[in-house]
C-alpha atoms as a PDB file:
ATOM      1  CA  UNK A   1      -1.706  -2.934 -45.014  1.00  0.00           C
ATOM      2  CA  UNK A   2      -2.401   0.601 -44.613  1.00  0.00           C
ATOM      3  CA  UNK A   3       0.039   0.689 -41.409  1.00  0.00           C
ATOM      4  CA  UNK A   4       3.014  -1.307 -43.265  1.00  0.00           C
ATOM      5  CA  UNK A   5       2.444   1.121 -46.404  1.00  0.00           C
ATOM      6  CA  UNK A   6       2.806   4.273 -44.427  1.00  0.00           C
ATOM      7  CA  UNK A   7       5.957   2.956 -42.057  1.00  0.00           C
ATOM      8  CA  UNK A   8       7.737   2.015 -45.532  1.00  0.00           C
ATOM      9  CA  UNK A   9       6.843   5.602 -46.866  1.00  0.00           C
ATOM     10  CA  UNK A  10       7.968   7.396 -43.897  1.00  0.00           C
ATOM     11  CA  UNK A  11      11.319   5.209 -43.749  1.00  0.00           C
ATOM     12  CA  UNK A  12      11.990   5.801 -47.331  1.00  0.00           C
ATOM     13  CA  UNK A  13      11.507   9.774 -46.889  1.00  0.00           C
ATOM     14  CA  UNK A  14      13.685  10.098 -44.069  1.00  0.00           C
ATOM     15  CA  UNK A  15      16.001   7.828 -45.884  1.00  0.00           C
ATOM     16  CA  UNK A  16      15.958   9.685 -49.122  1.00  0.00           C
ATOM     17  CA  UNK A  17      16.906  12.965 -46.304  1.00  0.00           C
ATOM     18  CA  UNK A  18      19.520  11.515 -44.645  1.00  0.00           C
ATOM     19  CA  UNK A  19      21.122  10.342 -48.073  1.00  0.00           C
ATOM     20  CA  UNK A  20      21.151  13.397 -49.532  1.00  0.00           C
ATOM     21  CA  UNK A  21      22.346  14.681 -46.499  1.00  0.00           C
ATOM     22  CA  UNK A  22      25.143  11.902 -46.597  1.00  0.00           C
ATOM     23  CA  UNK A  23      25.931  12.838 -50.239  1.00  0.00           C
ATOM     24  CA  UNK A  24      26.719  16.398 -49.398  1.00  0.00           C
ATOM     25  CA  UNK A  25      29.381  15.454 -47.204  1.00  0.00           C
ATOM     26  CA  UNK A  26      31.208  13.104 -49.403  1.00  0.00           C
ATOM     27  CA  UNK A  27      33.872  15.641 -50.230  1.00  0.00           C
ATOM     28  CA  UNK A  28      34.779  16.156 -46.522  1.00  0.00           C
ATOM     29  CA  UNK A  29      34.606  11.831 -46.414  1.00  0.00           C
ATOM     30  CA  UNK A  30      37.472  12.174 -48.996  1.00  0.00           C
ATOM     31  CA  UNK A  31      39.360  15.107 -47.280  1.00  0.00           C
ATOM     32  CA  UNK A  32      39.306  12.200 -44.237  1.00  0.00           C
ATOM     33  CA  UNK A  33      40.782   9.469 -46.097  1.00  0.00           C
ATOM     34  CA  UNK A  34      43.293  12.008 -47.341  1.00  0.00           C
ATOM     35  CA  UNK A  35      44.459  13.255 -43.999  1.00  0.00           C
ATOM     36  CA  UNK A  36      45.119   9.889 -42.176  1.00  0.00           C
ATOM     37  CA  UNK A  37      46.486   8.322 -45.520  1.00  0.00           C
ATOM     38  CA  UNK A  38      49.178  11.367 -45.898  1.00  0.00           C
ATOM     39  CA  UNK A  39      50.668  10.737 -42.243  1.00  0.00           C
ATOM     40  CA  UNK A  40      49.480  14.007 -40.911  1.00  0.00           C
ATOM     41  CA  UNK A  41      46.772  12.338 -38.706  1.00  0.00           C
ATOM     42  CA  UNK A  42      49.950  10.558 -36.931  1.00  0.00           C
ATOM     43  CA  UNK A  43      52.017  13.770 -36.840  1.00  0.00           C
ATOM     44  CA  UNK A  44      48.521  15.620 -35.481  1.00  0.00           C
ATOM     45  CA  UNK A  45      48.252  12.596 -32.807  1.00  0.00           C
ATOM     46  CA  UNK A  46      51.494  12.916 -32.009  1.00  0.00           C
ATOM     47  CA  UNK A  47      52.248  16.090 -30.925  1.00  0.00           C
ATOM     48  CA  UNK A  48      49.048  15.940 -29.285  1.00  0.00           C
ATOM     49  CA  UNK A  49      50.522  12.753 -27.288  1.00  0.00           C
ATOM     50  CA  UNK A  50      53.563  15.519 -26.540  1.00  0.00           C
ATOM     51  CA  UNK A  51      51.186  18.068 -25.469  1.00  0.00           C
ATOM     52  CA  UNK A  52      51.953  20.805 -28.364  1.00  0.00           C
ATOM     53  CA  UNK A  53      48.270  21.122 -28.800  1.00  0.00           C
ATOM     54  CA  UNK A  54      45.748  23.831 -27.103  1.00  0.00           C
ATOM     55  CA  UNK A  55      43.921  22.688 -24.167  1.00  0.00           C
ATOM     56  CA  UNK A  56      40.819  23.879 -25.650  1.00  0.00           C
ATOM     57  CA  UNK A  57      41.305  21.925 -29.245  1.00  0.00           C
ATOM     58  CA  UNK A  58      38.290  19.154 -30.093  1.00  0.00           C
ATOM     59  CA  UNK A  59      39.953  16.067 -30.505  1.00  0.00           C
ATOM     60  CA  UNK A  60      37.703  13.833 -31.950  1.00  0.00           C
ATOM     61  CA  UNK A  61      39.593  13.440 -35.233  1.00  0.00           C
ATOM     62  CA  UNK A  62      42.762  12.442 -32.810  1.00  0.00           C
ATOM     63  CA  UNK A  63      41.184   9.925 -30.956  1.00  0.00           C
ATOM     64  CA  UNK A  64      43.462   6.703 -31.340  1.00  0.00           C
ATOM     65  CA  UNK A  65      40.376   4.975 -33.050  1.00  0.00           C
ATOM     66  CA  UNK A  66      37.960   7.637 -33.566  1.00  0.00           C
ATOM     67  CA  UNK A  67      39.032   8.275 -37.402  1.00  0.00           C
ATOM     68  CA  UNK A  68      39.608   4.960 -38.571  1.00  0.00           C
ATOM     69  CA  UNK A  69      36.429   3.801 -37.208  1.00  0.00           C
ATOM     70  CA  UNK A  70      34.405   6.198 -38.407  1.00  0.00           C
ATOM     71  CA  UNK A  71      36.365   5.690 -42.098  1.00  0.00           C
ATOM     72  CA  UNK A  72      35.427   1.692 -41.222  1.00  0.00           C
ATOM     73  CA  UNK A  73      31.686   2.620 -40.717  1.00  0.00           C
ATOM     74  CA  UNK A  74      31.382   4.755 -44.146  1.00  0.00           C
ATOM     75  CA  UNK A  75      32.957   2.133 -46.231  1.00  0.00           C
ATOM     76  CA  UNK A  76      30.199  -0.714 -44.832  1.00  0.00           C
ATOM     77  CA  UNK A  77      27.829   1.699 -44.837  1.00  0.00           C
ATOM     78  CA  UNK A  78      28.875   2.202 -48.839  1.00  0.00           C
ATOM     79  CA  UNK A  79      28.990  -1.839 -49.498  1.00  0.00           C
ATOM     80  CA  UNK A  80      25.603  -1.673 -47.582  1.00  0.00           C
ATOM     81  CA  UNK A  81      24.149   0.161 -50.285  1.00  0.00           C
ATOM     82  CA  UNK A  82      25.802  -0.833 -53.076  1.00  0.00           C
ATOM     83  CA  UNK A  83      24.404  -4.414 -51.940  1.00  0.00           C
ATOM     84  CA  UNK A  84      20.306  -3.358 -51.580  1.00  0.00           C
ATOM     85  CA  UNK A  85      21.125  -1.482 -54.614  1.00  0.00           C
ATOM     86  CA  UNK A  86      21.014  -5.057 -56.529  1.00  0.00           C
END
């Protein structure tokens, strides 16, 4: 029991990190959702496509999939714990 007690504890602490970690960035999560919703994202990915961008530019945000999959992943992750929350 000892062994199972101290796994939980060290989950839930590293949990309780990463969540507040998480919560911090919830205003950039928003700033996301804002950019592809507003059409920029497809005018950003566009010129991209048209090669108007720098060479040097991280595109990760412009990845065909990258955003919305990553907007798809917070929202389950959300239901997630809204669900264990019950």
């Amino acid at each position: 029991m000892e062994t199972r007690f101290e796994r939980v504890k060290k989950a839930v602490e590293a949990l309780h990190r990463d969540l507040d970690r998480y919560e911090k960035l919830l205003g950039s999560v928003g700033e996301l959702e804002r950019y592809q919703e507003s059409g920029l994202w497809k005018e950003d990915f566009e010129a991209d496509e048209r090669g108007e961008l720098p060479d040097g530019l991280r595109r990760g945000v412009l990845s065909e999939d990258g955003l919305y999959d990553l907007l798809e992943d917070i929202s389950e992750l959300n239901a997630r714990m809204t669900l264990s929350r019950k």
